[in-house]
PDB file of N, CA and C in Angstrom:
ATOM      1  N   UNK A   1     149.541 -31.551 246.857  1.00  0.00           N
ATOM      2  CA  UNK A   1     148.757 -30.449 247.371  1.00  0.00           C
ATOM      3  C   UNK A   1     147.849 -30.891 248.496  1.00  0.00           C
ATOM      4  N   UNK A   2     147.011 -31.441 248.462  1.00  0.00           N
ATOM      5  CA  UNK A   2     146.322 -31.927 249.473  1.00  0.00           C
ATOM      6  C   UNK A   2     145.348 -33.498 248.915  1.00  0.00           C
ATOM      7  N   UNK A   3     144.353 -34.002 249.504  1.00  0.00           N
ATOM      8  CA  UNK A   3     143.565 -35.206 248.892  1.00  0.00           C
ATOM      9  C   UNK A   3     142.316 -34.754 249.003  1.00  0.00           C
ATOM     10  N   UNK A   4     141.729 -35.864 248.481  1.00  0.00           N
ATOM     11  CA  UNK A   4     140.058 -35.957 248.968  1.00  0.00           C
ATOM     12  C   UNK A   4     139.688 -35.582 250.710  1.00  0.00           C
ATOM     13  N   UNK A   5     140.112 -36.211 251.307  1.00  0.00           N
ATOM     14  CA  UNK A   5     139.523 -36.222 252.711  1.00  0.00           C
ATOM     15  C   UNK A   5     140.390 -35.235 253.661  1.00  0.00           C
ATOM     16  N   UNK A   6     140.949 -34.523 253.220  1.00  0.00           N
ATOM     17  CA  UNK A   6     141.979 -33.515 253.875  1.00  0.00           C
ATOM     18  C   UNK A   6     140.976 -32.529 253.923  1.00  0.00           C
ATOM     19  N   UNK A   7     141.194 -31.374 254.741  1.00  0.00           N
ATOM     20  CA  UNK A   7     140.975 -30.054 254.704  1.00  0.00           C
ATOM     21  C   UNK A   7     142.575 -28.878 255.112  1.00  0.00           C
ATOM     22  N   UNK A   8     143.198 -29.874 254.391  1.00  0.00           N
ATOM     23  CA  UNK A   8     144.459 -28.975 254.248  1.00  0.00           C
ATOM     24  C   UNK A   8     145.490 -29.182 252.747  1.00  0.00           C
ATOM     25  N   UNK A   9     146.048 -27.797 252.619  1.00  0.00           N
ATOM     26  CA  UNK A   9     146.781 -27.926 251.448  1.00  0.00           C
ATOM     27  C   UNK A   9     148.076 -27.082 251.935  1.00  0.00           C
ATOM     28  N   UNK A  10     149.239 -27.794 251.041  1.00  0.00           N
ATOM     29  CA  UNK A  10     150.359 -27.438 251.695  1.00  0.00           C
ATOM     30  C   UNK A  10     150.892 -27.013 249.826  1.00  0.00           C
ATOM     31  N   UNK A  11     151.696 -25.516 250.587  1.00  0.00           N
ATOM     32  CA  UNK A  11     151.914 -24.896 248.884  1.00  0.00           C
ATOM     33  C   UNK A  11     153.245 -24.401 248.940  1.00  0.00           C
ATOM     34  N   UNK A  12     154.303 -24.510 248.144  1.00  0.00           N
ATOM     35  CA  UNK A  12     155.388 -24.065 247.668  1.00  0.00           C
ATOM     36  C   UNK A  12     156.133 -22.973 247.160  1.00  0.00           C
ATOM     37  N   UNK A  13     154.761 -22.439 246.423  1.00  0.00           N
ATOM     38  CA  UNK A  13     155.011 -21.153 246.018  1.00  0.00           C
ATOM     39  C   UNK A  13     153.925 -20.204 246.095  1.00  0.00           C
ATOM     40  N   UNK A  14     154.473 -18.960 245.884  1.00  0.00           N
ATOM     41  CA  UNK A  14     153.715 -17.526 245.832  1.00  0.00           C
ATOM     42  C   UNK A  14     153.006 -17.652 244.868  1.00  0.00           C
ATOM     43  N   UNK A  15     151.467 -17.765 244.829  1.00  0.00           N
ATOM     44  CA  UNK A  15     150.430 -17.742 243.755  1.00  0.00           C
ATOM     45  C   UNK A  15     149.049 -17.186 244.122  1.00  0.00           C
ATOM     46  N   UNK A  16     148.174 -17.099 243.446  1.00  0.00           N
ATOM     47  CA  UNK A  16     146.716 -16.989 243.580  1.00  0.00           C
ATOM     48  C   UNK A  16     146.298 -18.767 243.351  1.00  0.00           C
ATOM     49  N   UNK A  17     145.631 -18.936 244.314  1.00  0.00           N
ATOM     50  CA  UNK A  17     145.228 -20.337 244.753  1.00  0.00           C
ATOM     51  C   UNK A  17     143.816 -20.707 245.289  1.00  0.00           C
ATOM     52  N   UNK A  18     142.816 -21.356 244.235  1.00  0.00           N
ATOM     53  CA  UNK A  18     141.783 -21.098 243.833  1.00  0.00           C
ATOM     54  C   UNK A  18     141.331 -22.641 244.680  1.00  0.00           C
ATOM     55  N   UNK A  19     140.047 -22.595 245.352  1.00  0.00           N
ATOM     56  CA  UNK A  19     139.855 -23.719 246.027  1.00  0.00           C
ATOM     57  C   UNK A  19     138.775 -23.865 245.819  1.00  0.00           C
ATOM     58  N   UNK A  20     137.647 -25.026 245.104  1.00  0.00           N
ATOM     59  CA  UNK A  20     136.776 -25.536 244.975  1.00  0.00           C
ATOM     60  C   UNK A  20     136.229 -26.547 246.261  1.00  0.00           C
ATOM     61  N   UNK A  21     135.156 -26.173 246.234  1.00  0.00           N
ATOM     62  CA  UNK A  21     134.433 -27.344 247.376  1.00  0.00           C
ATOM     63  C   UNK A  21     132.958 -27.686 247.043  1.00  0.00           C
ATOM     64  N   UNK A  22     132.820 -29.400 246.913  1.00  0.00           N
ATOM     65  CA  UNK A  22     131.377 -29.543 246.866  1.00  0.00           C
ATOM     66  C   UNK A  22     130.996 -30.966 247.723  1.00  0.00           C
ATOM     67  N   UNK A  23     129.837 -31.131 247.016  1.00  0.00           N
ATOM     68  CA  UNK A  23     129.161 -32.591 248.072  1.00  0.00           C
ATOM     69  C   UNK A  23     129.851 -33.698 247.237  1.00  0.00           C
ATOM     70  N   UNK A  24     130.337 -34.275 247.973  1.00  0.00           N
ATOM     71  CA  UNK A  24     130.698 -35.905 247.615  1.00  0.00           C
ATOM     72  C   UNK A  24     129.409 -36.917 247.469  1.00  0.00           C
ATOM     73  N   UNK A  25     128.589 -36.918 246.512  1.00  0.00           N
ATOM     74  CA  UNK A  25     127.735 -38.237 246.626  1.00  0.00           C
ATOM     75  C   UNK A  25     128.080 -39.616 247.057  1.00  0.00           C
ATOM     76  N   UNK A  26     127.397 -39.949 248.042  1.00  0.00           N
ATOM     77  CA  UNK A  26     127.903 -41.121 248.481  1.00  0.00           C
ATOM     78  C   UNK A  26     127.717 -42.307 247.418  1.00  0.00           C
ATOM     79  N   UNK A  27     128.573 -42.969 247.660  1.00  0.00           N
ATOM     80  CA  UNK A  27     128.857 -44.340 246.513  1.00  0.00           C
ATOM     81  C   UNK A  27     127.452 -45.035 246.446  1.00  0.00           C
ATOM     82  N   UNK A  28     126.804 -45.262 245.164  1.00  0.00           N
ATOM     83  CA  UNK A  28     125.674 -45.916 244.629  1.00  0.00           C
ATOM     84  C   UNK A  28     124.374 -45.179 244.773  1.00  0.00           C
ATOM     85  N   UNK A  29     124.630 -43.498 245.473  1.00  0.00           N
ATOM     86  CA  UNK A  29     123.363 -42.950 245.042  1.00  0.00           C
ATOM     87  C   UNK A  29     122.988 -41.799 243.791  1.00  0.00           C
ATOM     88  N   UNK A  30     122.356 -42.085 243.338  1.00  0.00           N
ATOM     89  CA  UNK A  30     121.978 -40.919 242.211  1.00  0.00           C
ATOM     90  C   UNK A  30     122.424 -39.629 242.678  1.00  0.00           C
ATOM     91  N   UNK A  31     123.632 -38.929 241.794  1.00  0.00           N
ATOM     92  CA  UNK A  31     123.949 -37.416 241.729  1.00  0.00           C
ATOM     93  C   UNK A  31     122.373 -36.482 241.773  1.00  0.00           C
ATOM     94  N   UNK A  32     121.568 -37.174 240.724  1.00  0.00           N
ATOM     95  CA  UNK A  32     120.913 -36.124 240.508  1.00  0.00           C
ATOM     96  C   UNK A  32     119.725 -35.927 241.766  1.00  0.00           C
ATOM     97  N   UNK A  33     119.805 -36.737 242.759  1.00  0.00           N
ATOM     98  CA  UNK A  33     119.253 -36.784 244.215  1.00  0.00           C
ATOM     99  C   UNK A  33     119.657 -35.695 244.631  1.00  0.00           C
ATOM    100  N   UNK A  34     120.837 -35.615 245.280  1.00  0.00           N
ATOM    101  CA  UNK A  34     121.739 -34.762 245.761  1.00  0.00           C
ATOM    102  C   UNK A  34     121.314 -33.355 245.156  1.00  0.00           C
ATOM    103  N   UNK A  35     121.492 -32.331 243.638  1.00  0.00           N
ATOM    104  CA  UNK A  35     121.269 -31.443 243.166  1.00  0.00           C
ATOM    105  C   UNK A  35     122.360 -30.368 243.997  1.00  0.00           C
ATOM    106  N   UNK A  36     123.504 -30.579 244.199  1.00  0.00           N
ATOM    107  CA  UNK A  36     124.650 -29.811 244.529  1.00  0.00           C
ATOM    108  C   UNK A  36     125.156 -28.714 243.619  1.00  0.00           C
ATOM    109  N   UNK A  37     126.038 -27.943 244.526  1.00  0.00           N
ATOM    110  CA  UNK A  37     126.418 -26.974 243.823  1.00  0.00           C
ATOM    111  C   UNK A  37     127.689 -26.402 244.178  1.00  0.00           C
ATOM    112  N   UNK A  38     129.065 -26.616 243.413  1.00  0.00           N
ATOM    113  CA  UNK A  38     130.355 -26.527 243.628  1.00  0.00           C
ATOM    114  C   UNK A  38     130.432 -25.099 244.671  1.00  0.00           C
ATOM    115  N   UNK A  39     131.695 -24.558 244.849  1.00  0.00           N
ATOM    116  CA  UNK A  39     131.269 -23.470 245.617  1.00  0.00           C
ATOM    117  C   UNK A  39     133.040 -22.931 245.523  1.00  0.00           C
ATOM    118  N   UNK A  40     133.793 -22.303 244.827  1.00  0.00           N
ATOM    119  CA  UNK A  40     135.222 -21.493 244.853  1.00  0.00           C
ATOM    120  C   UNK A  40     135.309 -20.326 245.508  1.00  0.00           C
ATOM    121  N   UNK A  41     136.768 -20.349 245.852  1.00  0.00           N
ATOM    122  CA  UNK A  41     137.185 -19.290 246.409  1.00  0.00           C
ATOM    123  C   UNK A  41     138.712 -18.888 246.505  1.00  0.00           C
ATOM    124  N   UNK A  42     138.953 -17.695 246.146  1.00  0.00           N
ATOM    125  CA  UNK A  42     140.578 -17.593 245.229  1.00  0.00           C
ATOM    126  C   UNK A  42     141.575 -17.206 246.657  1.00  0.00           C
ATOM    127  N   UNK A  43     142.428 -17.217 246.624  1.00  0.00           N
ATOM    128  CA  UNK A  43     143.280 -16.255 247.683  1.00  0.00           C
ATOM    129  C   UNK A  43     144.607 -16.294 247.693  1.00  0.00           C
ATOM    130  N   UNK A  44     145.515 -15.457 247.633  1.00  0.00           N
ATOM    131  CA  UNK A  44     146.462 -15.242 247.695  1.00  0.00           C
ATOM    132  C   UNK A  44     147.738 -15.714 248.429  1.00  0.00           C
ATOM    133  N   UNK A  45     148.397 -16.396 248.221  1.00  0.00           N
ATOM    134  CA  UNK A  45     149.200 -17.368 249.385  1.00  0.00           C
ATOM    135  C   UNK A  45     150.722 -16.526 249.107  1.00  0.00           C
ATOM    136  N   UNK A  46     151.153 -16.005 250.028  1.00  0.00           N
ATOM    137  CA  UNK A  46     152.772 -15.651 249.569  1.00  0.00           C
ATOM    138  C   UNK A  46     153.124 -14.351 251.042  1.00  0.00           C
ATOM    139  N   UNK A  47     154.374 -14.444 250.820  1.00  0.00           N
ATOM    140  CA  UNK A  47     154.896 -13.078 251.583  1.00  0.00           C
ATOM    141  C   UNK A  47     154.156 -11.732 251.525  1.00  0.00           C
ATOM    142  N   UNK A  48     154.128 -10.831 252.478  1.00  0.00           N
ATOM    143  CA  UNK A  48     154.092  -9.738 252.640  1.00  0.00           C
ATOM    144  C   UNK A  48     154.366  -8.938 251.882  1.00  0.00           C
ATOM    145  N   UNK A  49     153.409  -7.623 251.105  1.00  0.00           N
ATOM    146  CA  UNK A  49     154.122  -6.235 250.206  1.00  0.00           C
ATOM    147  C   UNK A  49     153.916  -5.167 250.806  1.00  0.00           C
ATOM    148  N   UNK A  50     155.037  -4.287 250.438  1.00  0.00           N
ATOM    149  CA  UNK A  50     154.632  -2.830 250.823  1.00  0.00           C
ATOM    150  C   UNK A  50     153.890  -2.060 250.260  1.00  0.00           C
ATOM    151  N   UNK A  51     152.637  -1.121 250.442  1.00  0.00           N
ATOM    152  CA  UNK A  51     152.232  -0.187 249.809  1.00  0.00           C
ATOM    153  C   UNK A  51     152.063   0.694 250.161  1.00  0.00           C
ATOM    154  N   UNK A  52     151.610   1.930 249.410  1.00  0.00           N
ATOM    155  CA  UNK A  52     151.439   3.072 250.211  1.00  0.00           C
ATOM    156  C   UNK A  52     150.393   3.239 250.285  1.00  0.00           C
ATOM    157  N   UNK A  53     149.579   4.690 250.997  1.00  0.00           N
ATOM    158  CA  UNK A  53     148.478   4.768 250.995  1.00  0.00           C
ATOM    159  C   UNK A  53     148.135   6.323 250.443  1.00  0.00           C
ATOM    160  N   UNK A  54     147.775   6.565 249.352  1.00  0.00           N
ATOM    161  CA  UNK A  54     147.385   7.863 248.910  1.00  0.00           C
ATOM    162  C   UNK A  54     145.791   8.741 249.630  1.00  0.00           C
ATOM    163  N   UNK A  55     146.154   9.778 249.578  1.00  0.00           N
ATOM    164  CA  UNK A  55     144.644  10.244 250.122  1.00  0.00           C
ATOM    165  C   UNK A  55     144.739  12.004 249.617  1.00  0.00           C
ATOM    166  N   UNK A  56     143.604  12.086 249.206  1.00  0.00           N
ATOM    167  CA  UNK A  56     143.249  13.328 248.207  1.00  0.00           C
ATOM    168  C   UNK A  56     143.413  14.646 249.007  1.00  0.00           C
ATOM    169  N   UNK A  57     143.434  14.946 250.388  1.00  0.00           N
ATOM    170  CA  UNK A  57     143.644  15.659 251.441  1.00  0.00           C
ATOM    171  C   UNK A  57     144.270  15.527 252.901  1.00  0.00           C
ATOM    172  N   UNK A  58     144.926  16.731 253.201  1.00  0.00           N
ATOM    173  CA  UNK A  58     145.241  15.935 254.571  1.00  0.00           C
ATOM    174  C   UNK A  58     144.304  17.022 255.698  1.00  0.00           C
ATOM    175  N   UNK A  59     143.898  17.624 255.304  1.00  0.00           N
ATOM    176  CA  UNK A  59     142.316  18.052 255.929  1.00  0.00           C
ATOM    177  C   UNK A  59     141.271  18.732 255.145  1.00  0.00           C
ATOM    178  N   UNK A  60     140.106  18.693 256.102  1.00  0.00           N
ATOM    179  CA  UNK A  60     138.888  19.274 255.305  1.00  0.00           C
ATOM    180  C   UNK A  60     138.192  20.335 255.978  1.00  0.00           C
ATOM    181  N   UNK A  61     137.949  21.069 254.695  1.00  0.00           N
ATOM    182  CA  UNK A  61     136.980  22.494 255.262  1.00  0.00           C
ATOM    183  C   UNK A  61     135.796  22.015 255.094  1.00  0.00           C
ATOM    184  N   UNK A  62     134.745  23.168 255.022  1.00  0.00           N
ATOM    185  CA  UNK A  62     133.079  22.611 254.923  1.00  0.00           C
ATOM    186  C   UNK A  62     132.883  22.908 253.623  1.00  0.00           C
ATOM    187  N   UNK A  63     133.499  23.247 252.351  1.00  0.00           N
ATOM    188  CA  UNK A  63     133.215  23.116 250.946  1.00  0.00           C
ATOM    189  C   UNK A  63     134.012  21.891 250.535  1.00  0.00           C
ATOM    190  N   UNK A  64     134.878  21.053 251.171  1.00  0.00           N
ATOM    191  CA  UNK A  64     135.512  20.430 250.620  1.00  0.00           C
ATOM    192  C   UNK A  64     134.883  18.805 251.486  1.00  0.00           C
ATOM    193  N   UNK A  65     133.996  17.957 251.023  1.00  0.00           N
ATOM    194  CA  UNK A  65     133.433  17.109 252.347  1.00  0.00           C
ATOM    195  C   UNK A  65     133.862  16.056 251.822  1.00  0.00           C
ATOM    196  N   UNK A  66     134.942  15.411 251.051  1.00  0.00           N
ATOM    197  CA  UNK A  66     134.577  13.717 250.598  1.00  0.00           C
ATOM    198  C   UNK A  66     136.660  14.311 250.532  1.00  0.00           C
ATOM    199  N   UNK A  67     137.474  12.999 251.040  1.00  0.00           N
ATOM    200  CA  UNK A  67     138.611  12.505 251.059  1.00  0.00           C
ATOM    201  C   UNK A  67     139.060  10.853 250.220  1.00  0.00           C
ATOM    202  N   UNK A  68     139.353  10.774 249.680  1.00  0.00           N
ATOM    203  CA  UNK A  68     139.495   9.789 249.267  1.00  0.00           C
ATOM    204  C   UNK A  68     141.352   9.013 249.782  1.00  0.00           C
ATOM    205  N   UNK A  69     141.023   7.607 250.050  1.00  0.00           N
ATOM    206  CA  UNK A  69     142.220   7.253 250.167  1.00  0.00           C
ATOM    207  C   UNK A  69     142.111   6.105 249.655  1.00  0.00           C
ATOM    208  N   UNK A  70     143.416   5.911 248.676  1.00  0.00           N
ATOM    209  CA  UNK A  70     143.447   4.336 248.375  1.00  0.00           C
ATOM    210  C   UNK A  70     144.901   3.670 248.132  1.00  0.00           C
ATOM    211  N   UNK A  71     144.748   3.034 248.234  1.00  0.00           N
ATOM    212  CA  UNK A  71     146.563   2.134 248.212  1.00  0.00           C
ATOM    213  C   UNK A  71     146.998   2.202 246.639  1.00  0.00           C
ATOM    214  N   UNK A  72     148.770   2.407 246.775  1.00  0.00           N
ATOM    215  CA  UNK A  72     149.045   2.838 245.577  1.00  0.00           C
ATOM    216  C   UNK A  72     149.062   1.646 244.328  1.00  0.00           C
ATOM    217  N   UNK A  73     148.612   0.105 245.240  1.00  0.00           N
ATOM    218  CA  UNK A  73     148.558  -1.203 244.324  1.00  0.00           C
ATOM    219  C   UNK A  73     146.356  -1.605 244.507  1.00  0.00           C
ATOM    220  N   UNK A  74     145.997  -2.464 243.699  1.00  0.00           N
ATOM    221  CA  UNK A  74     144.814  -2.927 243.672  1.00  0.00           C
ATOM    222  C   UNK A  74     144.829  -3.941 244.787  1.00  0.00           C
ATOM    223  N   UNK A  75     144.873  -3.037 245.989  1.00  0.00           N
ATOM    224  CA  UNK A  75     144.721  -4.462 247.674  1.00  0.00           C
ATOM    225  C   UNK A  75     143.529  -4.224 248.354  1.00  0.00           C
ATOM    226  N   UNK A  76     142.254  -5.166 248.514  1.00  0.00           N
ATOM    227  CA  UNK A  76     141.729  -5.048 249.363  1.00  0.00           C
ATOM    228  C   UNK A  76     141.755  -5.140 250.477  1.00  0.00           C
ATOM    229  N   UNK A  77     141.126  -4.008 251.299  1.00  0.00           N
ATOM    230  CA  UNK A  77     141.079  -4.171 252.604  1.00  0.00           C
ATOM    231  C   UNK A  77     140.103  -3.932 253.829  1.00  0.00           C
ATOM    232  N   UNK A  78     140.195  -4.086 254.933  1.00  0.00           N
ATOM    233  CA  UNK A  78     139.068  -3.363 255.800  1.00  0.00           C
ATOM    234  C   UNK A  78     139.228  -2.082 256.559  1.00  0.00           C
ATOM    235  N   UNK A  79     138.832  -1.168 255.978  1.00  0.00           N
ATOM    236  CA  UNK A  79     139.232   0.218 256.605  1.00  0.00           C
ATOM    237  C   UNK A  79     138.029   0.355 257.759  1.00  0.00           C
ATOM    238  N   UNK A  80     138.693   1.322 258.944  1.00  0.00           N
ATOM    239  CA  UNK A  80     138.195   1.961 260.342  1.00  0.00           C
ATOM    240  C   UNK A  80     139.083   3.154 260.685  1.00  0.00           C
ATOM    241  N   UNK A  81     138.215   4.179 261.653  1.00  0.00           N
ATOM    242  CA  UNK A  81     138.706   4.839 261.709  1.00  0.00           C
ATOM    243  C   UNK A  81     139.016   5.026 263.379  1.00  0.00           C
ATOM    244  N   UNK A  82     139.679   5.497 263.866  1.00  0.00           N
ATOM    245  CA  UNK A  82     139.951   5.210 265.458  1.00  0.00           C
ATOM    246  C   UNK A  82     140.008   7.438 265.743  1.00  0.00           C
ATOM    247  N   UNK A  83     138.861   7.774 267.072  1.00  0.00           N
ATOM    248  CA  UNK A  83     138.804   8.716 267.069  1.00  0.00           C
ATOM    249  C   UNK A  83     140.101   9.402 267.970  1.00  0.00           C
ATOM    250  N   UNK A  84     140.415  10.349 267.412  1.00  0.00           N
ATOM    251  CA  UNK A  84     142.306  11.039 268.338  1.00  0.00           C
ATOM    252  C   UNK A  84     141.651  10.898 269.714  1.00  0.00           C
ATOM    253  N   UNK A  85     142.651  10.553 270.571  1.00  0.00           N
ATOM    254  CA  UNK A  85     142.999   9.773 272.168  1.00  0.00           C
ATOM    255  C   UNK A  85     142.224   8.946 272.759  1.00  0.00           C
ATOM    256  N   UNK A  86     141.467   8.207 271.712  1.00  0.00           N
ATOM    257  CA  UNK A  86     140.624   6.976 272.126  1.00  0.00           C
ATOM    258  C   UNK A  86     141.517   5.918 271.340  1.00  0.00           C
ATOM    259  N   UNK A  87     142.669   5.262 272.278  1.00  0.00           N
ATOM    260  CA  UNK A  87     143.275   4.157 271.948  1.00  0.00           C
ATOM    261  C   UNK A  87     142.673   2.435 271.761  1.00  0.00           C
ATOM    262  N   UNK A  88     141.670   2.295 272.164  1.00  0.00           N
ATOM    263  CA  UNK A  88     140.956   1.256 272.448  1.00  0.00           C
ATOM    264  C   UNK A  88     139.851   0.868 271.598  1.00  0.00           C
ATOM    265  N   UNK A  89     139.553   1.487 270.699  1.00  0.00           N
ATOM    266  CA  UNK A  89     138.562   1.593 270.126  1.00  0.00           C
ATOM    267  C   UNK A  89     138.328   1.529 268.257  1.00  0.00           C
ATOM    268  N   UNK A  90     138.251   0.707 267.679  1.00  0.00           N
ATOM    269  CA  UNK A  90     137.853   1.675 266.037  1.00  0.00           C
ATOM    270  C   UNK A  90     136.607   1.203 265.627  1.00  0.00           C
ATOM    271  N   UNK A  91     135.944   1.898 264.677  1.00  0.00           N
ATOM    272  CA  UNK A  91     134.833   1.967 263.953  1.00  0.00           C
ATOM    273  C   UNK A  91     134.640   1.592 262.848  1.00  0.00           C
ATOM    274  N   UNK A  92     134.556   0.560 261.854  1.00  0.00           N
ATOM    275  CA  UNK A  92     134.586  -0.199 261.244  1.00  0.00           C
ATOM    276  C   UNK A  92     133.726   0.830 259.773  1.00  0.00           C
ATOM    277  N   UNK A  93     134.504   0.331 258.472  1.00  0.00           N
ATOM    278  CA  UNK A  93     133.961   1.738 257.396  1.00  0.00           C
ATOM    279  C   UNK A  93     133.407   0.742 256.381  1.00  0.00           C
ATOM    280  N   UNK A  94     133.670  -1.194 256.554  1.00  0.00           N
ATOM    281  CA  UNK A  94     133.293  -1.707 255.360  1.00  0.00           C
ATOM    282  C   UNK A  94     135.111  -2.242 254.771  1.00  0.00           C
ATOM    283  N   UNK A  95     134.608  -3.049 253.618  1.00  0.00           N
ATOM    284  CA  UNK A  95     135.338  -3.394 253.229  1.00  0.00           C
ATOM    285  C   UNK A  95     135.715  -2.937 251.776  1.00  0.00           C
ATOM    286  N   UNK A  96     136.971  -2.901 251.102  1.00  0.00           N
ATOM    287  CA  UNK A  96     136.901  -2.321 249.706  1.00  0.00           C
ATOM    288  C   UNK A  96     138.070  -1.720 249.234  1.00  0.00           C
ATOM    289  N   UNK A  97     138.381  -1.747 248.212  1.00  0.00           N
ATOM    290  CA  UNK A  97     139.861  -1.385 247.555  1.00  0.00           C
ATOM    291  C   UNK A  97     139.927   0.430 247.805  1.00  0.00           C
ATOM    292  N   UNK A  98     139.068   1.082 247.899  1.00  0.00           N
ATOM    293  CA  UNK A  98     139.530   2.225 248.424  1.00  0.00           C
ATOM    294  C   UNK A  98     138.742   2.760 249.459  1.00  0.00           C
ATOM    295  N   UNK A  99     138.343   3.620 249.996  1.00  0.00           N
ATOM    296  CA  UNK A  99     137.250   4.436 250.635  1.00  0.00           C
ATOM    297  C   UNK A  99     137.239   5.924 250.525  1.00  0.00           C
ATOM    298  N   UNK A 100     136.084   6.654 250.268  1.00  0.00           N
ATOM    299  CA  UNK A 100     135.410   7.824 249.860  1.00  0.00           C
ATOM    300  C   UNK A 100     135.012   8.314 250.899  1.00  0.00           C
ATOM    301  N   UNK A 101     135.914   8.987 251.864  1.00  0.00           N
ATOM    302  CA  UNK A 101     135.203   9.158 253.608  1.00  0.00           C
ATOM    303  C   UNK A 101     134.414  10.625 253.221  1.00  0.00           C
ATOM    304  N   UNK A 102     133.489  10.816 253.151  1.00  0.00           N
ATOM    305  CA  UNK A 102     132.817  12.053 253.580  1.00  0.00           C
ATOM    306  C   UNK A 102     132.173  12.226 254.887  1.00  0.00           C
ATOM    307  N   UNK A 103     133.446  13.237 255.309  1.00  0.00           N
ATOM    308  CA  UNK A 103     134.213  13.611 256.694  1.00  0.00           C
ATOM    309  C   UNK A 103     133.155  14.547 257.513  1.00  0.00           C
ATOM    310  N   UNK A 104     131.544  14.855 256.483  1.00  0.00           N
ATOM    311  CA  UNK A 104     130.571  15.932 257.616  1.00  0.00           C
ATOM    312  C   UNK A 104     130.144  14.429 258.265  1.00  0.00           C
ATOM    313  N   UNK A 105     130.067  13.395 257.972  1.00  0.00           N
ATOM    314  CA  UNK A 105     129.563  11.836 258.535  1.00  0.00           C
ATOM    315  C   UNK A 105     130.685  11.238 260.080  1.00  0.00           C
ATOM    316  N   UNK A 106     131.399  11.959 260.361  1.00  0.00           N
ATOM    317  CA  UNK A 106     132.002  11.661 261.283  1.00  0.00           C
ATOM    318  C   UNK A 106     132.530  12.553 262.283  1.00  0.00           C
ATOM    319  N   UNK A 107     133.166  12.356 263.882  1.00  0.00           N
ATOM    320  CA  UNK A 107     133.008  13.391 264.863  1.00  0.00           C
ATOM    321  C   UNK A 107     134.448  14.364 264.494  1.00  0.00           C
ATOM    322  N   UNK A 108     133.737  15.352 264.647  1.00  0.00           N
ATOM    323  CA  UNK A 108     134.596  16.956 264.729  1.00  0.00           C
ATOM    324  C   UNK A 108     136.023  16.379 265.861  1.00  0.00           C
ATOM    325  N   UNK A 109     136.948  16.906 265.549  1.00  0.00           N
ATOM    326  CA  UNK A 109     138.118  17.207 266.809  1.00  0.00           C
ATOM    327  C   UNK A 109     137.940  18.686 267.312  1.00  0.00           C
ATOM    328  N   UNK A 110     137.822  19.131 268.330  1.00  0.00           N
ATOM    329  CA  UNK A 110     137.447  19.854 269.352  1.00  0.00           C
ATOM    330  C   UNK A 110     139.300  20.832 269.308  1.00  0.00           C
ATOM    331  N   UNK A 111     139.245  22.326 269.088  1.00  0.00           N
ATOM    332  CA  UNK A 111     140.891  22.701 269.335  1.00  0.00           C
ATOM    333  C   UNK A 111     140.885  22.904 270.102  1.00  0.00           C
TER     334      UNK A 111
END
């Protein structure tokens, strides 16, 4: 997988792959000098899936203000929204396995 002095790991298969990192005390000084603190982080290593994306409406009136959309598997992601014929541009909503857009919070399309 990888060593001590690497900052690389080389993997074989499709897994959740959990990576620990802390301070190396240098040889002959007291750990408890140091007072470190490990630090993990999980992530997913493998091919590409398909999902879909569900959403509770495909428009809104003014009694109806909150849309919900979320993928039909548990995937996080970063949702934005890009306004119709502004190609260049999106607006960033946060990060999170689904989003709850309540649609009076964002600009009208003009008929």
């Amino acid at each position: 997988m990888g060593d001590s002095s690497s900052n690389t790991i080389v993997v074989d298969e499709a897994s959740i792959y959990t990576v620990t990192v802390s301070y190396k005390t240098p040889v002959g000084e007291d750990p408890a000098t140091y007072e470190t603190c490990a630090v993990s982080s999980s992530v997913f290593v493998g091919p590409a899936f398909d999902f879909d994306l569900n959403q509770t409406a495909e428009s809104s009136c003014y009694n109806e203000n909150v849309v919900n959309f979320a993928p039909n598997t548990p995937v996080e992601g970063d949702w934005a929204y890009q306004v119709q014929g502004d190609s260049t541009s999106f607006v960033s909503l946060g990060r999170g396995f689904e989003l709850n857009l309540n649609v009076s919070n964002y600009p009208v399309r003009e008929l």
